[in-house]
PDB file of N, CA and C in Angstrom:
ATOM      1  N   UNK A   1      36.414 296.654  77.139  1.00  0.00           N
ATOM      2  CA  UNK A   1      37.139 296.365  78.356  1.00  0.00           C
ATOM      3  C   UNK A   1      36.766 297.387  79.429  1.00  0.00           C
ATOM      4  N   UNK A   2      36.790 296.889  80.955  1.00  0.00           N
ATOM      5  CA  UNK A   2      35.980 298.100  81.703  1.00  0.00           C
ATOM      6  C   UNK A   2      37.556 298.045  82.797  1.00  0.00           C
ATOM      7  N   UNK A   3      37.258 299.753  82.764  1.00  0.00           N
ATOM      8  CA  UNK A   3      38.409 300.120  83.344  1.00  0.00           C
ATOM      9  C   UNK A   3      38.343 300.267  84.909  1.00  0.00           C
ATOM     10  N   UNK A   4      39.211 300.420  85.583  1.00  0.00           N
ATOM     11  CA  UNK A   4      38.241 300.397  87.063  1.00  0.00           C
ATOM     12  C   UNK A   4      38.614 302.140  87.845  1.00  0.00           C
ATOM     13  N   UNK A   5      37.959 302.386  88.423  1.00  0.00           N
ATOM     14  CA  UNK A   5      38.126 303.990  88.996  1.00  0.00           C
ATOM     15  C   UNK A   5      39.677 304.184  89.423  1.00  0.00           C
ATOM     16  N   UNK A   6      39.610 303.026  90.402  1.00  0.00           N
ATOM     17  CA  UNK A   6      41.953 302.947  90.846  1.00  0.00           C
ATOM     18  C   UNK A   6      42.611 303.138  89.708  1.00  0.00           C
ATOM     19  N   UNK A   7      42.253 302.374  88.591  1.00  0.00           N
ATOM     20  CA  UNK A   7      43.116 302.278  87.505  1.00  0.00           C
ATOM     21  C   UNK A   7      42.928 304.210  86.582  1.00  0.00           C
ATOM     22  N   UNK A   8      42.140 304.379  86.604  1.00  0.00           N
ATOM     23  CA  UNK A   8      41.836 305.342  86.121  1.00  0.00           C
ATOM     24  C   UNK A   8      42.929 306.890  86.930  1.00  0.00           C
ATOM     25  N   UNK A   9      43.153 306.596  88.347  1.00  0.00           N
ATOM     26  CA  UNK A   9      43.421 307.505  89.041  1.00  0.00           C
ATOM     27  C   UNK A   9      45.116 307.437  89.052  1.00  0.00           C
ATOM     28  N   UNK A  10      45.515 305.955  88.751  1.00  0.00           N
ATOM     29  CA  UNK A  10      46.661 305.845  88.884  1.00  0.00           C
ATOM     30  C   UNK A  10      47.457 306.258  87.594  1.00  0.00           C
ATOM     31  N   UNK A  11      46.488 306.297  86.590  1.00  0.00           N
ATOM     32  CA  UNK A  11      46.810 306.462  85.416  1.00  0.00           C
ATOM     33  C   UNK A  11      46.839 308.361  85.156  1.00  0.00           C
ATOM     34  N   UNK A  12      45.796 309.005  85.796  1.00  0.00           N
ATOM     35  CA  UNK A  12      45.769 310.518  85.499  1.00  0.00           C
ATOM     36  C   UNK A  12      47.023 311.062  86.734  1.00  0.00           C
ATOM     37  N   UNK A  13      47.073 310.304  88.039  1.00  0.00           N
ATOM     38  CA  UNK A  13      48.233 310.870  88.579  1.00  0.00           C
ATOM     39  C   UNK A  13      49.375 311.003  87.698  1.00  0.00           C
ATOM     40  N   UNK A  14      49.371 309.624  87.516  1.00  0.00           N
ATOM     41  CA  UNK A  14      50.864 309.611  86.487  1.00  0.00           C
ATOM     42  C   UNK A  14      51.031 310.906  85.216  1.00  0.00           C
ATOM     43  N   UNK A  15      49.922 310.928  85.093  1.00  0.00           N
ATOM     44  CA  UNK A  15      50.228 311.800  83.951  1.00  0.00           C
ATOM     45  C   UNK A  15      50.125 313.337  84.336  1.00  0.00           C
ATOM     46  N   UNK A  16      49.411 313.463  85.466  1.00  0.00           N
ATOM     47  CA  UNK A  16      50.063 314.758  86.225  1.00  0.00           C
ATOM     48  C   UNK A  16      51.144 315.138  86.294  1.00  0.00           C
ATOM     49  N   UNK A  17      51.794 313.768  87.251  1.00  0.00           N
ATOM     50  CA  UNK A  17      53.272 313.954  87.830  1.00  0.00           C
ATOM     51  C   UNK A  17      54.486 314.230  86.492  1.00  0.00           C
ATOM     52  N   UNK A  18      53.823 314.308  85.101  1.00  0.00           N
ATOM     53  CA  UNK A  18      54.674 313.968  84.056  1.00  0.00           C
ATOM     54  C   UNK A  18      54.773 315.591  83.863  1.00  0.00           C
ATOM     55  N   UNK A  19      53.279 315.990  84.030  1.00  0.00           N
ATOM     56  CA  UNK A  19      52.879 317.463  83.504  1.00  0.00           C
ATOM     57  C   UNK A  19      54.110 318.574  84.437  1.00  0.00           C
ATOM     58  N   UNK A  20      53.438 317.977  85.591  1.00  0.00           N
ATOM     59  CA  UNK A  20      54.266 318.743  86.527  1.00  0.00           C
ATOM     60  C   UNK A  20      56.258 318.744  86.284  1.00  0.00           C
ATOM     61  N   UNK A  21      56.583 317.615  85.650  1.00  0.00           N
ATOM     62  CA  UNK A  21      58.135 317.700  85.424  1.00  0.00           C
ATOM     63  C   UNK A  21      58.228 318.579  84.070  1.00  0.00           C
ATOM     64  N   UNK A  22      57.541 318.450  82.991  1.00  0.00           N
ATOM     65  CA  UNK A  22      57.350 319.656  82.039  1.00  0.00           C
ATOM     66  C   UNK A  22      56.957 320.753  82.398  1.00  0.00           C
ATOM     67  N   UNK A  23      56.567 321.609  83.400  1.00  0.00           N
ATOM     68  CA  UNK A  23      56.273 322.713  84.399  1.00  0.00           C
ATOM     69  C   UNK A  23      57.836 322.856  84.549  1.00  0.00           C
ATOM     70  N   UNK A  24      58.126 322.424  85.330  1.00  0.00           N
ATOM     71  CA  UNK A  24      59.647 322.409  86.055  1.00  0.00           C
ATOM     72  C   UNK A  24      60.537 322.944  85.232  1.00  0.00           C
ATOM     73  N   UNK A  25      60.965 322.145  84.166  1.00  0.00           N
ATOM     74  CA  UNK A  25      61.555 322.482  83.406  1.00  0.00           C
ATOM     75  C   UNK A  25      61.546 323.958  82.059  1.00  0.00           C
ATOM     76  N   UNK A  26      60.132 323.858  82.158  1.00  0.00           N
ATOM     77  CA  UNK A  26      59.649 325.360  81.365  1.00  0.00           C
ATOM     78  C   UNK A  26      59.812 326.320  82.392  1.00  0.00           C
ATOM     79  N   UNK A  27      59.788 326.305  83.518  1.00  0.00           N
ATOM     80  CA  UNK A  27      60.385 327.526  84.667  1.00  0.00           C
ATOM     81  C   UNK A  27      61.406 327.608  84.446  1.00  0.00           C
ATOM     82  N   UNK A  28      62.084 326.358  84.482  1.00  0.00           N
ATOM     83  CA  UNK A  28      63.889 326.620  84.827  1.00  0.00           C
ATOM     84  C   UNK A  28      64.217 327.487  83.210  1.00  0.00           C
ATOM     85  N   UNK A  29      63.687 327.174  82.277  1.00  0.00           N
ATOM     86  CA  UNK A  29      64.289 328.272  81.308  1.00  0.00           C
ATOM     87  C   UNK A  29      63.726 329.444  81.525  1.00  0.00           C
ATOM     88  N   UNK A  30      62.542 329.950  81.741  1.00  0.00           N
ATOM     89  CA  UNK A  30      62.275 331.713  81.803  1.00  0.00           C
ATOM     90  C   UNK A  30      62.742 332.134  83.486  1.00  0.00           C
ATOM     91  N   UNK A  31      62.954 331.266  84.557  1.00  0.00           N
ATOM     92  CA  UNK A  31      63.727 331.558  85.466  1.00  0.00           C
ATOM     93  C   UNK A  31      65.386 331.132  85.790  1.00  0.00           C
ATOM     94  N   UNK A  32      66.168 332.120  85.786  1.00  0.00           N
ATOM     95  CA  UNK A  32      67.578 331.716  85.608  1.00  0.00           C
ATOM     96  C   UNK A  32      68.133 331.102  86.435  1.00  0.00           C
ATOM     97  N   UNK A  33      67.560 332.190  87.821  1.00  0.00           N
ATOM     98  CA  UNK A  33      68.645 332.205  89.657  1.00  0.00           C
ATOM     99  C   UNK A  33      68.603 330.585  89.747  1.00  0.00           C
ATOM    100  N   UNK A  34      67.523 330.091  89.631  1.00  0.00           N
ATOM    101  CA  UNK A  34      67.333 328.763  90.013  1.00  0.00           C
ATOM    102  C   UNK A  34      67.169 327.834  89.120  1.00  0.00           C
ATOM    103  N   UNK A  35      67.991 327.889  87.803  1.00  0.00           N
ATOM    104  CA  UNK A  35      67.817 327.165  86.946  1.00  0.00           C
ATOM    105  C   UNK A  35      67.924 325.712  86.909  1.00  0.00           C
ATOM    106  N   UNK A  36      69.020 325.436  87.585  1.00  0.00           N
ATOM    107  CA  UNK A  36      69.644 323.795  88.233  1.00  0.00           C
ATOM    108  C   UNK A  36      68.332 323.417  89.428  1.00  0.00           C
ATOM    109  N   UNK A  37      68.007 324.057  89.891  1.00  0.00           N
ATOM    110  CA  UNK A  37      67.266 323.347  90.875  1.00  0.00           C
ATOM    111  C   UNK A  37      65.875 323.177  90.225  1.00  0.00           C
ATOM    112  N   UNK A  38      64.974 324.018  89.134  1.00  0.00           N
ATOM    113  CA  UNK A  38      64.024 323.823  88.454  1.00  0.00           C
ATOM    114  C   UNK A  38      64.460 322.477  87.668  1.00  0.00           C
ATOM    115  N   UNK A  39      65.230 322.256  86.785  1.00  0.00           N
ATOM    116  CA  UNK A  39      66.168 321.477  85.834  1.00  0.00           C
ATOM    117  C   UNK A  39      65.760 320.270  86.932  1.00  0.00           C
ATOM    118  N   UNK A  40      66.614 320.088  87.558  1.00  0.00           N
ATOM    119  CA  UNK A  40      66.644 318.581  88.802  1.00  0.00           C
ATOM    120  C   UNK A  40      65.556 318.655  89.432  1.00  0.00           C
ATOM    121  N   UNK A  41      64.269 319.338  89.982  1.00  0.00           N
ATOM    122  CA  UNK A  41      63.246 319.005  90.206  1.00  0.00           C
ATOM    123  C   UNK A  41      62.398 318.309  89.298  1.00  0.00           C
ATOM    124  N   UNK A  42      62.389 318.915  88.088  1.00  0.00           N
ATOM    125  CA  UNK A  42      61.752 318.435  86.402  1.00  0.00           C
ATOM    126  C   UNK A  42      62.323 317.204  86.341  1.00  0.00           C
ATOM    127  N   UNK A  43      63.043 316.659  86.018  1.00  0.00           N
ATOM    128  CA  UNK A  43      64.011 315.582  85.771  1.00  0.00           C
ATOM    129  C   UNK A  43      63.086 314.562  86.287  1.00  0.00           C
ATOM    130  N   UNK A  44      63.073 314.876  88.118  1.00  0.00           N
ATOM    131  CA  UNK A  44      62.878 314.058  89.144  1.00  0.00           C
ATOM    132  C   UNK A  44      61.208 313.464  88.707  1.00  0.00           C
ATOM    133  N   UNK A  45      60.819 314.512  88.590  1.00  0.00           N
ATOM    134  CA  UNK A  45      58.894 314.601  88.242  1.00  0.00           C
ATOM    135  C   UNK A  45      58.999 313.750  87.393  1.00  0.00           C
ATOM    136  N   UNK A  46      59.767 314.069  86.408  1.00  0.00           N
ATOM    137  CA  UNK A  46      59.089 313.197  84.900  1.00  0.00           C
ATOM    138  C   UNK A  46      59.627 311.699  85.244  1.00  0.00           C
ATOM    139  N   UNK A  47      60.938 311.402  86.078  1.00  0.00           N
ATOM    140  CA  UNK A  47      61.037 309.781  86.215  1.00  0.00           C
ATOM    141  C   UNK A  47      60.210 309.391  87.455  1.00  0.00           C
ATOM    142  N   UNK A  48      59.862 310.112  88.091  1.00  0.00           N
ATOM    143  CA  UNK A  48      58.877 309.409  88.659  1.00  0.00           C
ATOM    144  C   UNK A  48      57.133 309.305  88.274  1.00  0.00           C
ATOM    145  N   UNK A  49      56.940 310.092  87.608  1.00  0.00           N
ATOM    146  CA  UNK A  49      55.990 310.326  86.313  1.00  0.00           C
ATOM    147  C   UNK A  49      55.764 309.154  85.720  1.00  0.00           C
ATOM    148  N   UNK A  50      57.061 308.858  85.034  1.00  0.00           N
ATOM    149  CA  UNK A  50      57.241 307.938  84.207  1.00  0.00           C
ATOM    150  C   UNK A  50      56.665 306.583  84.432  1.00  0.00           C
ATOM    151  N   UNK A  51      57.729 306.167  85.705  1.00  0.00           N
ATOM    152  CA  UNK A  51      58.007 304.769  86.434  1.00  0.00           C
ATOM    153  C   UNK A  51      56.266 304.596  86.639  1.00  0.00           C
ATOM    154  N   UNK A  52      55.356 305.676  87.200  1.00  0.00           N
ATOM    155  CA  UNK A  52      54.169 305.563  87.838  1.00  0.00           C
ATOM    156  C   UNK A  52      53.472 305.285  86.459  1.00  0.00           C
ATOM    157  N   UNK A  53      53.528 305.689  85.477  1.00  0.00           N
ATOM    158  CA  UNK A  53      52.600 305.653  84.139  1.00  0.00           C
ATOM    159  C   UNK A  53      53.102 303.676  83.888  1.00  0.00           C
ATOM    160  N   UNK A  54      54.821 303.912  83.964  1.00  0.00           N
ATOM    161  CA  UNK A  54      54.409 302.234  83.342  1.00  0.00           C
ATOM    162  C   UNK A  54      54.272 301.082  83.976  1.00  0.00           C
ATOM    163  N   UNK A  55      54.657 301.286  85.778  1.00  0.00           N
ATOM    164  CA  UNK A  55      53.846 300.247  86.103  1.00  0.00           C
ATOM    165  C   UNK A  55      52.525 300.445  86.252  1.00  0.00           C
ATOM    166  N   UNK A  56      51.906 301.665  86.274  1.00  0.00           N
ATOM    167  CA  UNK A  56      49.811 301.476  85.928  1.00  0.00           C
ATOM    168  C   UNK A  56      49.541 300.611  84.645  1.00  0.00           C
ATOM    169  N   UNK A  57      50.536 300.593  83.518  1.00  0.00           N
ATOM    170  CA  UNK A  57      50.093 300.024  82.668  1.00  0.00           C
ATOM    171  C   UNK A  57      50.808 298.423  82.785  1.00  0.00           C
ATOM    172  N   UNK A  58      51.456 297.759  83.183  1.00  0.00           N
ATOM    173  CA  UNK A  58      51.764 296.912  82.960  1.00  0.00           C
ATOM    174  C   UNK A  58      51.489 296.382  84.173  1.00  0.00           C
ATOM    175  N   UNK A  59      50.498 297.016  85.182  1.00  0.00           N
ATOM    176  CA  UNK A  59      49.856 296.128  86.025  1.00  0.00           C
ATOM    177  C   UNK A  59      48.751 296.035  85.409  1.00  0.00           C
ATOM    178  N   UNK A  60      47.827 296.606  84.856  1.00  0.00           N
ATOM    179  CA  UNK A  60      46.745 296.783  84.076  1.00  0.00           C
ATOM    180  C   UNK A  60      46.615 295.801  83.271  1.00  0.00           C
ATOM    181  N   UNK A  61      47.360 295.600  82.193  1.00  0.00           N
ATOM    182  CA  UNK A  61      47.437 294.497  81.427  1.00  0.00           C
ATOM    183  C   UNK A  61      46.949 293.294  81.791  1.00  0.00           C
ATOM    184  N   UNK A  62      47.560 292.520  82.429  1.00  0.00           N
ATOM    185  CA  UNK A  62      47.315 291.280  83.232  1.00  0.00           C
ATOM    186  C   UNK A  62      45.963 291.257  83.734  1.00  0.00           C
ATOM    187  N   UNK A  63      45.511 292.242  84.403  1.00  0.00           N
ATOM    188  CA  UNK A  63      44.158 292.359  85.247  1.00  0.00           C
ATOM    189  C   UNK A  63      43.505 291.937  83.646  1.00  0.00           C
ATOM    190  N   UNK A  64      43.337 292.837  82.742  1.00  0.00           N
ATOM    191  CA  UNK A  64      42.522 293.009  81.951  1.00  0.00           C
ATOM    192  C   UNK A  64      42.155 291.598  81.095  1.00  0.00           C
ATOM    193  N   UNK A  65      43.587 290.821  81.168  1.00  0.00           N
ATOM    194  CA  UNK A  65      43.449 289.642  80.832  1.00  0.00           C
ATOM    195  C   UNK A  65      42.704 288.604  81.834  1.00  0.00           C
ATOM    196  N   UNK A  66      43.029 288.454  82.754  1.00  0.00           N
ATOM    197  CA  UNK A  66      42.408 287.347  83.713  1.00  0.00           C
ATOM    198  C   UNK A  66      40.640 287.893  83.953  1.00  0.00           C
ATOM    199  N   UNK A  67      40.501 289.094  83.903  1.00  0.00           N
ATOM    200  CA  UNK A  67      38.946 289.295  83.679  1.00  0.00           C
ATOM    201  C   UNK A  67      38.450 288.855  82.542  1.00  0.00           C
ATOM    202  N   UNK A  68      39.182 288.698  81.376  1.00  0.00           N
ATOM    203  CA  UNK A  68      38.507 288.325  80.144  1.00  0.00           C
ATOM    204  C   UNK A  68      38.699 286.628  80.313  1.00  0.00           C
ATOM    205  N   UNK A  69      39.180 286.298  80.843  1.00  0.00           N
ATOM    206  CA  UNK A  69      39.668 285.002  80.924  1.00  0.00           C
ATOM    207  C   UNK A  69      38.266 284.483  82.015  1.00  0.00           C
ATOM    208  N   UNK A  70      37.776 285.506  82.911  1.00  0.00           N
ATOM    209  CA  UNK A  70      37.315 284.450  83.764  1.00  0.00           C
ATOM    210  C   UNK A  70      35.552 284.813  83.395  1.00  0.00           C
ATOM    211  N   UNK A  71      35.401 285.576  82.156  1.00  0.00           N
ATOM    212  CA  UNK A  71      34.243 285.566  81.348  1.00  0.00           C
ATOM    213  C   UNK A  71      33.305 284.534  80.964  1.00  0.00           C
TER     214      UNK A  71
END
């Protein structure tokens, strides 16, 4: 199956934006003052992380089908 460069980018953002909410949250424990606001930044990262990882994949899907389909 051939993947396409967009798909590829939408897919490593996502998994940035995931990295980056696990960042967040590993601060907020070795930093205290701002623990709630590391905590709720992390949170925020990883659901939007998230949401971005599964619609890349469940737009993906479909594509991958109608290309094999129009083989």
């Amino acid at each position: 199956m051939e993947v396409r460069t967009l798909d590829k980018t939408i897919l490593s953002v996502s998994i940035i934006l995931i990295g980056l909410g696990v960042g967040f949250l590993a601060v907020g424990s070795i930093d205290y003052t701002l623990s709630s606001a590391y905590s709720t930044g992390g949170l925020l990262w990883l659901v939007i992380g998230g949401v971005t990882l599964g619609l890349s994949l469940k737009v993906n899907r479909p594509k991958k089908q109608q290309i094999g389909a129009l083989r």
